[in-house]
PDB file of N, CA and C in Angstrom:
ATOM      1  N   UNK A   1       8.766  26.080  -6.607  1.00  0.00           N
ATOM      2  CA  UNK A   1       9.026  25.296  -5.408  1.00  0.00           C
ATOM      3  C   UNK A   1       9.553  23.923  -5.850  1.00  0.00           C
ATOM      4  N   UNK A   2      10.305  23.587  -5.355  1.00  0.00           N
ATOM      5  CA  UNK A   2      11.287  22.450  -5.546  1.00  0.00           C
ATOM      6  C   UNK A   2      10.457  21.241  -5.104  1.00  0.00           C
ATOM      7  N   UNK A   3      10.737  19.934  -5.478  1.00  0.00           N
ATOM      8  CA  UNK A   3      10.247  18.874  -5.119  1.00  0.00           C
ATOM      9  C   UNK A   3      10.333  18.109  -3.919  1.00  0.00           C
ATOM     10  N   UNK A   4      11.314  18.777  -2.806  1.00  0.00           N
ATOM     11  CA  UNK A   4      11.767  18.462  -1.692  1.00  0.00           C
ATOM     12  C   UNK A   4      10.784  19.087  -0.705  1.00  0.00           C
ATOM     13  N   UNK A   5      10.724  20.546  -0.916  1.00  0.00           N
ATOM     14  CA  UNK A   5      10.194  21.313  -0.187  1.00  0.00           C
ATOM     15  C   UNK A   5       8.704  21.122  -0.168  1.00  0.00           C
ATOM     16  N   UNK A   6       8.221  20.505  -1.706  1.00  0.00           N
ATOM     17  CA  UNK A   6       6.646  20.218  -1.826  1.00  0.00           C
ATOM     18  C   UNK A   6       6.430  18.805  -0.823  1.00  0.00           C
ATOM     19  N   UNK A   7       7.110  17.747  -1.071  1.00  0.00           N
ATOM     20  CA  UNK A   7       7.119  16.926  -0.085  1.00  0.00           C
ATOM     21  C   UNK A   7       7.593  17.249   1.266  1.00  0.00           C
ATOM     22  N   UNK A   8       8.010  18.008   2.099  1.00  0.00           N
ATOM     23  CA  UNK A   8       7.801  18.699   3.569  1.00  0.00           C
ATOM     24  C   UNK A   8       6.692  19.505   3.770  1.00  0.00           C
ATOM     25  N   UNK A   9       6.495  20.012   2.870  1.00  0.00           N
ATOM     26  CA  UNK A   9       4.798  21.009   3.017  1.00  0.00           C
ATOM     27  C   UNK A   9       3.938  19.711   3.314  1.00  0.00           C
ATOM     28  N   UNK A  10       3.861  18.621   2.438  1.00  0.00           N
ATOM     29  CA  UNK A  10       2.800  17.885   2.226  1.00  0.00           C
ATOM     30  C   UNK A  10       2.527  17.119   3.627  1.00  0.00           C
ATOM     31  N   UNK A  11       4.095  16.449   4.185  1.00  0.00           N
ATOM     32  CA  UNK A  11       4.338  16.053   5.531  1.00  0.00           C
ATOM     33  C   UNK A  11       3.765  16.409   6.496  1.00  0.00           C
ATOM     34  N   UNK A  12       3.926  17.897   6.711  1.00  0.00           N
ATOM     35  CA  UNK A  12       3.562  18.781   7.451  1.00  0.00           C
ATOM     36  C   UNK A  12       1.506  18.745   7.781  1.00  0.00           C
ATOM     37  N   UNK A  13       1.198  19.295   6.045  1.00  0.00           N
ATOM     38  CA  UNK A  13      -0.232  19.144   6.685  1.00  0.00           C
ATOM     39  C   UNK A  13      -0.516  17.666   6.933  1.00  0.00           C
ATOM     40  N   UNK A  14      -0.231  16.730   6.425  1.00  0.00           N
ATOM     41  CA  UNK A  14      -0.562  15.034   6.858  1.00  0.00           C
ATOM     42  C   UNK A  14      -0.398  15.238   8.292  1.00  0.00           C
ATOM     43  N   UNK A  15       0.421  15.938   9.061  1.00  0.00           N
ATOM     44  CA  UNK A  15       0.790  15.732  10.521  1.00  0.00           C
ATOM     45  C   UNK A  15      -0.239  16.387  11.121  1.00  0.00           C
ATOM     46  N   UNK A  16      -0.840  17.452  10.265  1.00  0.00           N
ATOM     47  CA  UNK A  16      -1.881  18.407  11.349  1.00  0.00           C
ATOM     48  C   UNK A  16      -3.723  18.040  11.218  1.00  0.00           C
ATOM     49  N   UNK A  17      -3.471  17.050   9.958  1.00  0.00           N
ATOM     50  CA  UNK A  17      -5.385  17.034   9.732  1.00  0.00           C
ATOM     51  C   UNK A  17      -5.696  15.883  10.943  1.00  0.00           C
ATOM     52  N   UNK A  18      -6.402  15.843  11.422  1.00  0.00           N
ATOM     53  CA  UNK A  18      -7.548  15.889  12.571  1.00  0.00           C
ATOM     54  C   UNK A  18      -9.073  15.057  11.611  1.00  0.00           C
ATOM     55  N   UNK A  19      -9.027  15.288  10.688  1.00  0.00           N
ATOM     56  CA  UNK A  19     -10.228  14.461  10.152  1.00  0.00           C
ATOM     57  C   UNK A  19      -9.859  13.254  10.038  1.00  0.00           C
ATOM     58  N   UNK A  20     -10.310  12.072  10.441  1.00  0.00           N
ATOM     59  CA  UNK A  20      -9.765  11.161  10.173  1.00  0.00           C
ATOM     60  C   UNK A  20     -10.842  10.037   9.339  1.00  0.00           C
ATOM     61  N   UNK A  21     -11.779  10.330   8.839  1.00  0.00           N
ATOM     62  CA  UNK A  21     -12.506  10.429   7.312  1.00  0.00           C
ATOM     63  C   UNK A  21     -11.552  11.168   6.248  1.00  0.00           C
ATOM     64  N   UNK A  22     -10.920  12.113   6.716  1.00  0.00           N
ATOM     65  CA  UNK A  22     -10.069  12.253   5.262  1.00  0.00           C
ATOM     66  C   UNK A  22      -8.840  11.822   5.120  1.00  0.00           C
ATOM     67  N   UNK A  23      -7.975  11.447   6.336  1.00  0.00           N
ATOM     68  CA  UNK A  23      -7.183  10.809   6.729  1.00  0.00           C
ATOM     69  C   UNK A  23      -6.876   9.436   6.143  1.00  0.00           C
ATOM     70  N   UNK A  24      -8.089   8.409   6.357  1.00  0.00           N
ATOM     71  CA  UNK A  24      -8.555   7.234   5.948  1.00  0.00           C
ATOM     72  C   UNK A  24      -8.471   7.149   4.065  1.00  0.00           C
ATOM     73  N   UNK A  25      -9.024   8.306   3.695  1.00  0.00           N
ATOM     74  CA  UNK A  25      -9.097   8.274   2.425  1.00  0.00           C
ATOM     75  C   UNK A  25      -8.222   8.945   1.330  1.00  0.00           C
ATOM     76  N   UNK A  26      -7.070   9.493   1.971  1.00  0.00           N
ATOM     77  CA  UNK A  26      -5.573   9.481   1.601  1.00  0.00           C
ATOM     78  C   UNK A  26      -4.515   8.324   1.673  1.00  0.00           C
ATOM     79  N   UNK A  27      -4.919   7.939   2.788  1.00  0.00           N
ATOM     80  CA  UNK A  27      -4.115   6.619   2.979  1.00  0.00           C
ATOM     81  C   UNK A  27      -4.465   5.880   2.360  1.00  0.00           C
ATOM     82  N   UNK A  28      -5.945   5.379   1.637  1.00  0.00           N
ATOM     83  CA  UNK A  28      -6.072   4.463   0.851  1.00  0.00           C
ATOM     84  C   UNK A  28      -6.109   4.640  -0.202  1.00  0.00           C
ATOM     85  N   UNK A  29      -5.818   5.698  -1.090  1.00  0.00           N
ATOM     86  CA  UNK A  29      -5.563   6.112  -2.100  1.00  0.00           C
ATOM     87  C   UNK A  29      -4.187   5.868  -2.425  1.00  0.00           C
ATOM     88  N   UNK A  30      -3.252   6.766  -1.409  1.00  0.00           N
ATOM     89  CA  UNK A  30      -1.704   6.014  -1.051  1.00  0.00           C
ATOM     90  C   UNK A  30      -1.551   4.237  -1.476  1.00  0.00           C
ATOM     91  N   UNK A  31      -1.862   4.023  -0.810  1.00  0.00           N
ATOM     92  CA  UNK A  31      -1.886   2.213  -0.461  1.00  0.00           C
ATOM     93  C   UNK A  31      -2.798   1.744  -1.557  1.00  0.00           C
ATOM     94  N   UNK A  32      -3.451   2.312  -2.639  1.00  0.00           N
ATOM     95  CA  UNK A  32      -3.794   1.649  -3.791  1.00  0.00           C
ATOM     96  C   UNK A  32      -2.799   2.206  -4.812  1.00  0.00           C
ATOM     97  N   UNK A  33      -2.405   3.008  -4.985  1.00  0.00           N
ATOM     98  CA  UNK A  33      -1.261   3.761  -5.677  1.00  0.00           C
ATOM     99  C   UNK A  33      -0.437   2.678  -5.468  1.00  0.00           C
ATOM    100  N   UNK A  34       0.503   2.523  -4.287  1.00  0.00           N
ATOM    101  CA  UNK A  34       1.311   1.713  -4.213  1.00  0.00           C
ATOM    102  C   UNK A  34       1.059   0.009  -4.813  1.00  0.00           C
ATOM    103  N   UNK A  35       0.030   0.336  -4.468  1.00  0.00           N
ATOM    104  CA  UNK A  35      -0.310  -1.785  -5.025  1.00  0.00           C
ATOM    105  C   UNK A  35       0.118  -1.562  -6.783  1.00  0.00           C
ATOM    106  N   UNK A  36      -0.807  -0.411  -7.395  1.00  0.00           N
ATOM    107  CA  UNK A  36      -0.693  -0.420  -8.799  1.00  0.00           C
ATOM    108  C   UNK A  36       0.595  -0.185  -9.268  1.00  0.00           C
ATOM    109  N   UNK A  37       1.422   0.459  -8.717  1.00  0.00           N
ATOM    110  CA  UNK A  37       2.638   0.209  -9.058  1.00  0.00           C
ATOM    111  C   UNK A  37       3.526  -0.528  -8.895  1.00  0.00           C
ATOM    112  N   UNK A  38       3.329  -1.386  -7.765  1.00  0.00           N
ATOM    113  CA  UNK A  38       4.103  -2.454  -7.400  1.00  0.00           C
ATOM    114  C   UNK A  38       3.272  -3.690  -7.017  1.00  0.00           C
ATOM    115  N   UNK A  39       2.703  -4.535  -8.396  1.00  0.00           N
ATOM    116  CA  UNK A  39       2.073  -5.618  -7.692  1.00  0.00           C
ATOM    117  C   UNK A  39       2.372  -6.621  -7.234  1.00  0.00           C
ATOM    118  N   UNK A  40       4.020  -6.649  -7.141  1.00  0.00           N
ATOM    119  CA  UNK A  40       4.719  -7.695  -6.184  1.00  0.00           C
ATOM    120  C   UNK A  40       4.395  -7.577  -4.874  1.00  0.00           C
ATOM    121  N   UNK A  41       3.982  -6.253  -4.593  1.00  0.00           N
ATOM    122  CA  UNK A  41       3.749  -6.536  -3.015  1.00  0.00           C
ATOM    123  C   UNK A  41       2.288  -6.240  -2.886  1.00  0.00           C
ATOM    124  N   UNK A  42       1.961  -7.385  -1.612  1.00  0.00           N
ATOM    125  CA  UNK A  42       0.567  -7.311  -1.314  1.00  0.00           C
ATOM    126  C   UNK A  42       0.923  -6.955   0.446  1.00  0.00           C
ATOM    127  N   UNK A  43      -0.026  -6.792   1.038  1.00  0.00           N
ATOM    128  CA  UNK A  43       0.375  -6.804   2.614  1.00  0.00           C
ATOM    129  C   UNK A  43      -0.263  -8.440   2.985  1.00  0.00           C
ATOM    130  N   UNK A  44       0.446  -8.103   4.356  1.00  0.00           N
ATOM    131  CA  UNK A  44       0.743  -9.589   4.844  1.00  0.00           C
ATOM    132  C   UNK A  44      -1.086  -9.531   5.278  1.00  0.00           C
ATOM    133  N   UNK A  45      -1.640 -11.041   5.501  1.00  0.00           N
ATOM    134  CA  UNK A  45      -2.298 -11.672   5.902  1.00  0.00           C
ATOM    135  C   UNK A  45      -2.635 -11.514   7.375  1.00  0.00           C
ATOM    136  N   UNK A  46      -3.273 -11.680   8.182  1.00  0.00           N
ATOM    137  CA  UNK A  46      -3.274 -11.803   9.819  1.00  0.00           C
ATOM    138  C   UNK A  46      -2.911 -12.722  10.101  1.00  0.00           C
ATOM    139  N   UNK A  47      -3.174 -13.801   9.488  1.00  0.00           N
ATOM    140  CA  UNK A  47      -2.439 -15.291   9.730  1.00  0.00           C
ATOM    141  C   UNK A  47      -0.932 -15.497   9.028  1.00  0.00           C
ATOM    142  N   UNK A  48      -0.817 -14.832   7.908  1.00  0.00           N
ATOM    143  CA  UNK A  48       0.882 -14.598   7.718  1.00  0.00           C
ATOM    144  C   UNK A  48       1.592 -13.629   8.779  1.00  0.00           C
ATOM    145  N   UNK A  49       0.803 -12.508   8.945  1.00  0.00           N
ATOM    146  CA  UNK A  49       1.234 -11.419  10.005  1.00  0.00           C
ATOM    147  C   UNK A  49       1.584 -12.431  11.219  1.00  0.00           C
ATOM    148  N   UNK A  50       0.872 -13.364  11.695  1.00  0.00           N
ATOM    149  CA  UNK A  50       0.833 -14.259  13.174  1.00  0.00           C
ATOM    150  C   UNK A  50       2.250 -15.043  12.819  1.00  0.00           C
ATOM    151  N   UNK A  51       2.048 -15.693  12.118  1.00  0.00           N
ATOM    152  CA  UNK A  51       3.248 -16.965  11.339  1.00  0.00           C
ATOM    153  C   UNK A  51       4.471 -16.117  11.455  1.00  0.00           C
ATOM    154  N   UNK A  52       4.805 -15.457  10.874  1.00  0.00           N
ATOM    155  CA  UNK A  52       6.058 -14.434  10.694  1.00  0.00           C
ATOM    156  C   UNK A  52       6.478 -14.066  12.360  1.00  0.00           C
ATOM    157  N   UNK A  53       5.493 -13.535  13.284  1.00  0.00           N
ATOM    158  CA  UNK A  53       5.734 -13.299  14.635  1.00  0.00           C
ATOM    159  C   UNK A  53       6.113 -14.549  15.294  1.00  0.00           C
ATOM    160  N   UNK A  54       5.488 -15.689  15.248  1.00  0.00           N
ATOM    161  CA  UNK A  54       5.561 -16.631  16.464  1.00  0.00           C
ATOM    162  C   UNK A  54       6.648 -17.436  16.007  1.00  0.00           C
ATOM    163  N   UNK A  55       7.219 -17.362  14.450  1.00  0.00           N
ATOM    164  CA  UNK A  55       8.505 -17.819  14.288  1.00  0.00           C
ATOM    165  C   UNK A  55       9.573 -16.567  14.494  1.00  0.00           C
ATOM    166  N   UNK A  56       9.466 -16.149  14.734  1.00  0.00           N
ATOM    167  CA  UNK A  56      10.235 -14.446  15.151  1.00  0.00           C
ATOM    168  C   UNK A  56      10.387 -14.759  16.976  1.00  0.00           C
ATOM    169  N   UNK A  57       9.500 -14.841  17.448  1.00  0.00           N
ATOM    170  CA  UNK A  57       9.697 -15.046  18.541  1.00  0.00           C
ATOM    171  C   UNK A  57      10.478 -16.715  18.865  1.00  0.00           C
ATOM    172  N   UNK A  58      10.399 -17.646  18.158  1.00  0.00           N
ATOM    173  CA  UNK A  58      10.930 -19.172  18.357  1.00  0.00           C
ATOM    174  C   UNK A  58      12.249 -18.956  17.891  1.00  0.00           C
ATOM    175  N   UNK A  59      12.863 -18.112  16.788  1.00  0.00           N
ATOM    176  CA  UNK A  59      13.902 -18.099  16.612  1.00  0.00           C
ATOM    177  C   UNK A  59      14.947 -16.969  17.678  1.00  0.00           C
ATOM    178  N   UNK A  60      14.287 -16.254  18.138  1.00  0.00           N
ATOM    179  CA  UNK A  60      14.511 -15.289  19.609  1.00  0.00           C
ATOM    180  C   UNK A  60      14.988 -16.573  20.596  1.00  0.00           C
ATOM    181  N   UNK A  61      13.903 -17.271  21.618  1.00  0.00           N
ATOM    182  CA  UNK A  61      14.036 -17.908  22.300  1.00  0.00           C
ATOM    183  C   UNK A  61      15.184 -19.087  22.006  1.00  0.00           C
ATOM    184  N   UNK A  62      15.490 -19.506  20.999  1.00  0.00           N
ATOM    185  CA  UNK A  62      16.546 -20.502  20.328  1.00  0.00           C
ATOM    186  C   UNK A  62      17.579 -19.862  19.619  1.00  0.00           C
ATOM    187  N   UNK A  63      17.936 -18.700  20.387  1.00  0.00           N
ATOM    188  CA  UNK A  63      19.098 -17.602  20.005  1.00  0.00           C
ATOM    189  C   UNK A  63      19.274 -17.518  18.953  1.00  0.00           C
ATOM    190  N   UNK A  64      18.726 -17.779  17.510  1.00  0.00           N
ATOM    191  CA  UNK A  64      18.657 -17.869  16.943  1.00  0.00           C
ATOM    192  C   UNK A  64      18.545 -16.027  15.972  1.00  0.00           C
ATOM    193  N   UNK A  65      19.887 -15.133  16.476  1.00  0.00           N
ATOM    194  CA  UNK A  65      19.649 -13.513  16.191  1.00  0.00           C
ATOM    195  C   UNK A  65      20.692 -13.289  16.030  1.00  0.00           C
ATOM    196  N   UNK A  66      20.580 -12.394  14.959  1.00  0.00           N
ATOM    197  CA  UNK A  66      21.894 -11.439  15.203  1.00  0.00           C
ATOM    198  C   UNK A  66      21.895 -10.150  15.354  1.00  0.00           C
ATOM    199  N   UNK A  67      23.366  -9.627  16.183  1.00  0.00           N
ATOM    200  CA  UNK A  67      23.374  -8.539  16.761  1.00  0.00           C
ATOM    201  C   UNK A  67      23.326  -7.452  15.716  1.00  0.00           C
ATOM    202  N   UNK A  68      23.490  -6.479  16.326  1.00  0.00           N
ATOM    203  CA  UNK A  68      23.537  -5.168  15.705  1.00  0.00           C
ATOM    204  C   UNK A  68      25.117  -4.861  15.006  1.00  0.00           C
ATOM    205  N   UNK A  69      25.909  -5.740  15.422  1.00  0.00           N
ATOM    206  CA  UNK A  69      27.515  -5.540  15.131  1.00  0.00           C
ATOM    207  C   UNK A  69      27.827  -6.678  14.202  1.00  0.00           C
ATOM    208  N   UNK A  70      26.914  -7.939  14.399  1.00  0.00           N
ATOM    209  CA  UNK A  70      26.860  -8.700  13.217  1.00  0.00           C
ATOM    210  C   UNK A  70      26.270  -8.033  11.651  1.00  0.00           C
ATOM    211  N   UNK A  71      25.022  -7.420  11.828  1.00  0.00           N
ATOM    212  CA  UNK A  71      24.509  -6.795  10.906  1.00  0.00           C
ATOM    213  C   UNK A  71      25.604  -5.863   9.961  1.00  0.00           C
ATOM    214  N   UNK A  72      26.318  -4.944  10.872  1.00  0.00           N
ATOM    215  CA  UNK A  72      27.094  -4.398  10.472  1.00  0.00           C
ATOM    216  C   UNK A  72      28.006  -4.500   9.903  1.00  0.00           C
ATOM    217  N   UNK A  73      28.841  -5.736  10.624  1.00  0.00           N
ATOM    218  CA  UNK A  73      29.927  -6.154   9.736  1.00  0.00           C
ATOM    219  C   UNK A  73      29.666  -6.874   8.039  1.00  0.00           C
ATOM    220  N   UNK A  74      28.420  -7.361   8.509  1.00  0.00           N
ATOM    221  CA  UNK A  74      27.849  -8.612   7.293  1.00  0.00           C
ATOM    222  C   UNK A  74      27.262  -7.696   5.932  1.00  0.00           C
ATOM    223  N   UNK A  75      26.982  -6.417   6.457  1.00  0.00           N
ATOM    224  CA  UNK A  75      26.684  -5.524   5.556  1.00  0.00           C
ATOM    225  C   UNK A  75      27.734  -4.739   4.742  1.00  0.00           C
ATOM    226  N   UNK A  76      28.896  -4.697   5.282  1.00  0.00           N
ATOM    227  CA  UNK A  76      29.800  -3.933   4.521  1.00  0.00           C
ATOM    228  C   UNK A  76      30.515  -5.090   3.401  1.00  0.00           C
ATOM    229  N   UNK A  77      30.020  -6.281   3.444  1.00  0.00           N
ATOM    230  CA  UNK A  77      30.387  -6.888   1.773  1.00  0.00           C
ATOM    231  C   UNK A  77      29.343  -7.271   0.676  1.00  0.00           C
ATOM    232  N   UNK A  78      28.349  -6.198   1.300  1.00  0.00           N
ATOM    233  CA  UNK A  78      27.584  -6.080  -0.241  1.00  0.00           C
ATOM    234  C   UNK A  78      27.777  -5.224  -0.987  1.00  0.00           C
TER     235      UNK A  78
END
């Protein structure tokens, strides 16, 4: 079995377990996996999580966005 197909099997039962004690303890196994391999990233804070939103929203209100056609164009010269 190919490595594609093992990752859709795996998808699959993640979509159907119902325990969510074992649920909990995949995901944090996941999410320590990930830290150890990448300790540049940590997750955000609740108070960084807040900070990041309420300047998200100030730069919204002070039009301060760009569109979906800006994105686009601005992306095809990287």
């Amino acid at each position: 079995m190919d490595l594609q197909t093992r990752k859709l099997n795996l998808i699959t039962y993640l979509a159907q377990i119902k325990d969510e004690i074992l649920f909990d303890k995949l995901e944090n196994y996941i999410l320590k996996r990930e830290i150890e391999h990448n300790p540049e990233l940590k997750p955000f804070t609740v108070e960084e999580l807040i900070n990041r939103i309420e300047k998200s929203e100030l730069d919204f209100k002070n039009g301060n966005v760009k569109s979906q056609e800006d994105l686009e164009r601005i992306s095809t010269n990287w």
